[in-house]
C-alpha atoms as a PDB file:
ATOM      1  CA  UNK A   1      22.899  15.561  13.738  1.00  0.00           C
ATOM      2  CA  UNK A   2      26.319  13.736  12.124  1.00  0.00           C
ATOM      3  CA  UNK A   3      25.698  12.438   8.562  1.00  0.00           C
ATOM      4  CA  UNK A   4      26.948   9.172  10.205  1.00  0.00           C
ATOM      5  CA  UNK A   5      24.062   9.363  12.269  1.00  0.00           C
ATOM      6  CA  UNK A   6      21.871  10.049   9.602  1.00  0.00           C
ATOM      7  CA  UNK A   7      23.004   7.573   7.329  1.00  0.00           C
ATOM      8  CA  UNK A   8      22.748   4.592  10.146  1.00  0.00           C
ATOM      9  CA  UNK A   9      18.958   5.782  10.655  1.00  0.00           C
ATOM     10  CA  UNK A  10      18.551   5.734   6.723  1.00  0.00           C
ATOM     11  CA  UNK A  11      20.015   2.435   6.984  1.00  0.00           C
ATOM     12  CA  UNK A  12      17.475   1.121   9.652  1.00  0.00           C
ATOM     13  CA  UNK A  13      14.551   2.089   7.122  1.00  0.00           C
ATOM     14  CA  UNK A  14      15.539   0.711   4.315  1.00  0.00           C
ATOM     15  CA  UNK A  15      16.444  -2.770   6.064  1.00  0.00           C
ATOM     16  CA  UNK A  16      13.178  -2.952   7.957  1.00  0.00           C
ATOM     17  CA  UNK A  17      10.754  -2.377   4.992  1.00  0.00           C
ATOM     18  CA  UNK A  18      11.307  -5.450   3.510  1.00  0.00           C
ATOM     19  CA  UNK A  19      11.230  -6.864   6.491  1.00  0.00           C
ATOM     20  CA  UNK A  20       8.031  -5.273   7.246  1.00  0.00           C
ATOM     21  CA  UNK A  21       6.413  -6.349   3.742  1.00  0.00           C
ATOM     22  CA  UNK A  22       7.431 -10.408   4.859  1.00  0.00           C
ATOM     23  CA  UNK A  23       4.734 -12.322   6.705  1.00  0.00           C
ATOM     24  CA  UNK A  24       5.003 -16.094   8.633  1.00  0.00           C
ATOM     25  CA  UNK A  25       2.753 -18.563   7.066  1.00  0.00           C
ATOM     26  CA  UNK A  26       0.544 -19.050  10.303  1.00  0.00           C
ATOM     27  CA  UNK A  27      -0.740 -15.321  10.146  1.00  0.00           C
ATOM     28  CA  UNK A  28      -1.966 -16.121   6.913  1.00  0.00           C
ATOM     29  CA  UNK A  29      -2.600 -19.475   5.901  1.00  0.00           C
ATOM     30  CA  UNK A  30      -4.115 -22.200   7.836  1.00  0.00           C
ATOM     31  CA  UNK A  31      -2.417 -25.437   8.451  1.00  0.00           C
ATOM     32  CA  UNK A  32      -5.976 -27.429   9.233  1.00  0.00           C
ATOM     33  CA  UNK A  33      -7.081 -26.764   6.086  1.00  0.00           C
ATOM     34  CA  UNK A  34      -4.965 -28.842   3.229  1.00  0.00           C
ATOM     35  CA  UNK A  35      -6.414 -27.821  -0.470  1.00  0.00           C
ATOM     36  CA  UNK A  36      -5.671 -29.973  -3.787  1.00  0.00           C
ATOM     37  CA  UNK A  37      -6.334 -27.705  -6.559  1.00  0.00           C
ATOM     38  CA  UNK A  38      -6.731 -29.277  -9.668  1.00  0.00           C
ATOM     39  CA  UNK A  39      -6.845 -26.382 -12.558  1.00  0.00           C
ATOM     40  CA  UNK A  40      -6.130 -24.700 -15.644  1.00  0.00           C
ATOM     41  CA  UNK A  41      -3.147 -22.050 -15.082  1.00  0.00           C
ATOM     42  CA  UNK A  42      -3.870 -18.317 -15.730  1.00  0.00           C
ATOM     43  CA  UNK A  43      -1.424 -16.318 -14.524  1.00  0.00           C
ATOM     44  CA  UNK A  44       2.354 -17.120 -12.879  1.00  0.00           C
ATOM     45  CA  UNK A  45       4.345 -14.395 -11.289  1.00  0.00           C
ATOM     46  CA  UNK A  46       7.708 -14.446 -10.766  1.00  0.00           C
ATOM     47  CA  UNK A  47       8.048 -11.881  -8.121  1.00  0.00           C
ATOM     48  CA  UNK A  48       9.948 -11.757  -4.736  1.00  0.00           C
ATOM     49  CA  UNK A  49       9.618 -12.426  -1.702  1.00  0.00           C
ATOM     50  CA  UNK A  50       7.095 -15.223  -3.398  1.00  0.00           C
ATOM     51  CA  UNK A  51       6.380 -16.080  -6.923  1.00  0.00           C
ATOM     52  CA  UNK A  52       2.505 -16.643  -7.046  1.00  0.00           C
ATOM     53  CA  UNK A  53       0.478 -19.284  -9.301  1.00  0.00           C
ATOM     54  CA  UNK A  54      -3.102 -17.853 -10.619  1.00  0.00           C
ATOM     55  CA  UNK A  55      -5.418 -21.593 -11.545  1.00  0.00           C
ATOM     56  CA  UNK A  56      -8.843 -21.733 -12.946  1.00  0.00           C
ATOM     57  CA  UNK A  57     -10.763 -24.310 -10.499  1.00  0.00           C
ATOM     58  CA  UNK A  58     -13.953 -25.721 -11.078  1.00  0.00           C
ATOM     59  CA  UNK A  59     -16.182 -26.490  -8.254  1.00  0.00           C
ATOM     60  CA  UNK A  60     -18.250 -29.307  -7.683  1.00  0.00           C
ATOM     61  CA  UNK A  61     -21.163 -26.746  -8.476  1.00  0.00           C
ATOM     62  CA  UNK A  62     -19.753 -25.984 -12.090  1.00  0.00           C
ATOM     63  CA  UNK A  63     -18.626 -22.550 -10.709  1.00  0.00           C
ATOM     64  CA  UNK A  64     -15.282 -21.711 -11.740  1.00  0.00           C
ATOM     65  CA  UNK A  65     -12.880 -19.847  -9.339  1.00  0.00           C
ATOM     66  CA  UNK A  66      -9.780 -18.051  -9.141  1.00  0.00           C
ATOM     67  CA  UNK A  67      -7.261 -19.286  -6.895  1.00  0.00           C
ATOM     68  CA  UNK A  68      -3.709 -17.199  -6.029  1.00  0.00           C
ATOM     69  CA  UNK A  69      -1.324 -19.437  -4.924  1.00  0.00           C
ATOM     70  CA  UNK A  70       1.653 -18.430  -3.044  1.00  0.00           C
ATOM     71  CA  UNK A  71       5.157 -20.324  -3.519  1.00  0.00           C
ATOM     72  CA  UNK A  72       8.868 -19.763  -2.781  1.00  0.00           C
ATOM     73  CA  UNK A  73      10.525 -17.120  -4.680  1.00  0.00           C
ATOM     74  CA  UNK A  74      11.685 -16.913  -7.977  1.00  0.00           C
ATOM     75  CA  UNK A  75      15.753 -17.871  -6.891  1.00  0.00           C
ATOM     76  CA  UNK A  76      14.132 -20.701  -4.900  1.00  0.00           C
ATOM     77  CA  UNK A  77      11.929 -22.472  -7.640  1.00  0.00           C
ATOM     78  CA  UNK A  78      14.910 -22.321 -10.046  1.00  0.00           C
ATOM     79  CA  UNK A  79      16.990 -24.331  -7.411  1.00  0.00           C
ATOM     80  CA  UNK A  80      13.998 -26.838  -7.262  1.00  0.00           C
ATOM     81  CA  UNK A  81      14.442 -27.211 -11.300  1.00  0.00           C
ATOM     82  CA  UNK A  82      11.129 -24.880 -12.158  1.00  0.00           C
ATOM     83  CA  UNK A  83      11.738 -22.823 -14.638  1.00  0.00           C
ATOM     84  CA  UNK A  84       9.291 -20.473 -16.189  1.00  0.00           C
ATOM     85  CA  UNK A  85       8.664 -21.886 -19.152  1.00  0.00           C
ATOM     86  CA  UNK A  86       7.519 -24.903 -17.259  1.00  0.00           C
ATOM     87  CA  UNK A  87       4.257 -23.002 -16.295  1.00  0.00           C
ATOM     88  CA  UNK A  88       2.430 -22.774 -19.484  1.00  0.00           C
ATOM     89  CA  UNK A  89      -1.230 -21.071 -19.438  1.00  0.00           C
ATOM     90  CA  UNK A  90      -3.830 -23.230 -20.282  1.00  0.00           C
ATOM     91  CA  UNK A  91      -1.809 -26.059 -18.912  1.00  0.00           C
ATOM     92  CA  UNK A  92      -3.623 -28.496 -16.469  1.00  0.00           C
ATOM     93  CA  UNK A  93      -1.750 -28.512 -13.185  1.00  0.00           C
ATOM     94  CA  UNK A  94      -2.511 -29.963  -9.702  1.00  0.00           C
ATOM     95  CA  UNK A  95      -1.388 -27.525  -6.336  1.00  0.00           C
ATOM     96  CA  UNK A  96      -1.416 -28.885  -2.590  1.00  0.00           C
ATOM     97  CA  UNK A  97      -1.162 -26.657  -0.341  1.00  0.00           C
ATOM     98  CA  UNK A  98      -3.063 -24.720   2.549  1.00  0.00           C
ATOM     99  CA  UNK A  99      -5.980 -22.295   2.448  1.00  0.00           C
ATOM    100  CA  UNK A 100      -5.988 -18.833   3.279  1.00  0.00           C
ATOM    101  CA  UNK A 101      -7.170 -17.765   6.989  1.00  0.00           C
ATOM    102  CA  UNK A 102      -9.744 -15.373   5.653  1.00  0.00           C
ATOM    103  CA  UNK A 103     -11.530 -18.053   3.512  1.00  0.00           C
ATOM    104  CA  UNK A 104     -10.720 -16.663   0.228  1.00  0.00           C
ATOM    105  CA  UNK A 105      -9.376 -18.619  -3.102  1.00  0.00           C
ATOM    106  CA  UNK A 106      -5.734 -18.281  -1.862  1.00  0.00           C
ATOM    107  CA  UNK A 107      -3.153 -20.935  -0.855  1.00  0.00           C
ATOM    108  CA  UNK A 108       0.057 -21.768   0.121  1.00  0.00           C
ATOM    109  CA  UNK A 109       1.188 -23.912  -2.203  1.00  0.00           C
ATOM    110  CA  UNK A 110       3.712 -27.137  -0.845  1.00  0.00           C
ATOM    111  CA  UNK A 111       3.758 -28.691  -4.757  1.00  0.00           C
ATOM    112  CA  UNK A 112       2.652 -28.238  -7.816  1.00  0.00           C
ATOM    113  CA  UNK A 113       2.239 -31.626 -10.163  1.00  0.00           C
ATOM    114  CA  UNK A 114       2.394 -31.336 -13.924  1.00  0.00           C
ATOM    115  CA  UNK A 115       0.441 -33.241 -16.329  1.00  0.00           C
ATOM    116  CA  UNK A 116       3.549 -35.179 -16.972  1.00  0.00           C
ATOM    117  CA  UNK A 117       4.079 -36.520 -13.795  1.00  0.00           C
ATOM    118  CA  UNK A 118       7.087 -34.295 -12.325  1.00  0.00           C
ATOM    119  CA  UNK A 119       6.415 -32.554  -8.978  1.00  0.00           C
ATOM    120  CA  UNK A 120       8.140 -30.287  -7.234  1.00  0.00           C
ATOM    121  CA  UNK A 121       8.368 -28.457  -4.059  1.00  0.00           C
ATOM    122  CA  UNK A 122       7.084 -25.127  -4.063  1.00  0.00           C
ATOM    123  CA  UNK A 123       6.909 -23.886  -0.442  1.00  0.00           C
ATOM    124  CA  UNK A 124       9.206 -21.003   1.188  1.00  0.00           C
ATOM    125  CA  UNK A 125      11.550 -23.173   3.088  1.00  0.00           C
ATOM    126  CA  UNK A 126      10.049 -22.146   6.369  1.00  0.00           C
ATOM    127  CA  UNK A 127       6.473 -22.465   5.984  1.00  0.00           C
ATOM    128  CA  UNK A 128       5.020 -23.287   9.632  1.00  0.00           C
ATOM    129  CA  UNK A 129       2.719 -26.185   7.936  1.00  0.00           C
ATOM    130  CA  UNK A 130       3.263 -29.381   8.740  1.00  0.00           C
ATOM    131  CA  UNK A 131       5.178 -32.012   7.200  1.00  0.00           C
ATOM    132  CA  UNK A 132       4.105 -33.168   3.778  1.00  0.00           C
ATOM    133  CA  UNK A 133       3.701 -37.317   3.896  1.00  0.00           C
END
């Protein structure tokens, strides 16, 4: 085999993996099921392809649950005016956004509401869900 051919197969890979790793919002979030999370944040993750928001919710039974929520990427909140230092733990934040498929405590998140009053976006550009109002 040429190392050109070789090298345009090694190419291939390493351009679908990422590809691979990327999923559309309808495989795994449900757009009939809007969520407003109102919680305490533990955790927020800068990471790519989506950053990811960790919130302390409490029930209407007293129980208090975890809830991952998904966002845009890093690059992507930054453009939006986020900034990391905007998500402070302990802070009291309110998510929209739309519940996992498989029922669990994860979301897509479409804002994020800080006890000051500033929103902002936080949804991958092309979510699938529909239109906030």
């Amino acid at each position: 085999m040429k190392s050109g051919s070789v090298l345009a197969i090694l190419a291939l890979v390493l351009i679908a993996v990422p590809a691979a790793a990327h999923h559309s919002f309808a495989a795994e979030f449900d757009s009939s099921k809007p969520v407003t999370l109102t919680g305490k944040l533990t955790k927020m993750e800068w990471t790519n392809p989506h950053g990811w928001i960790f919130l302390d919710v409490t029930g209407t039974d007293g129980k208090v649950v975890n809830w991952a929520i998904e966002s845009g990427s890093p690059n992507a909140l930054i453009r939006r005016g986020l900034r990391p230092a905007d998500f402070t733990l302990g802070a009291t934040v309110v998510v929209k956004g739309y519940q996992a498929r498989n029922g669990t405590p994860t979301a897509n998140g479409t804002s994020v509401t800080f006890a000051n009053g500033k929103n902002f976006f936080l949804g991958s550009p092309n979510t699938g869900a529909p239109e906030e109002k």
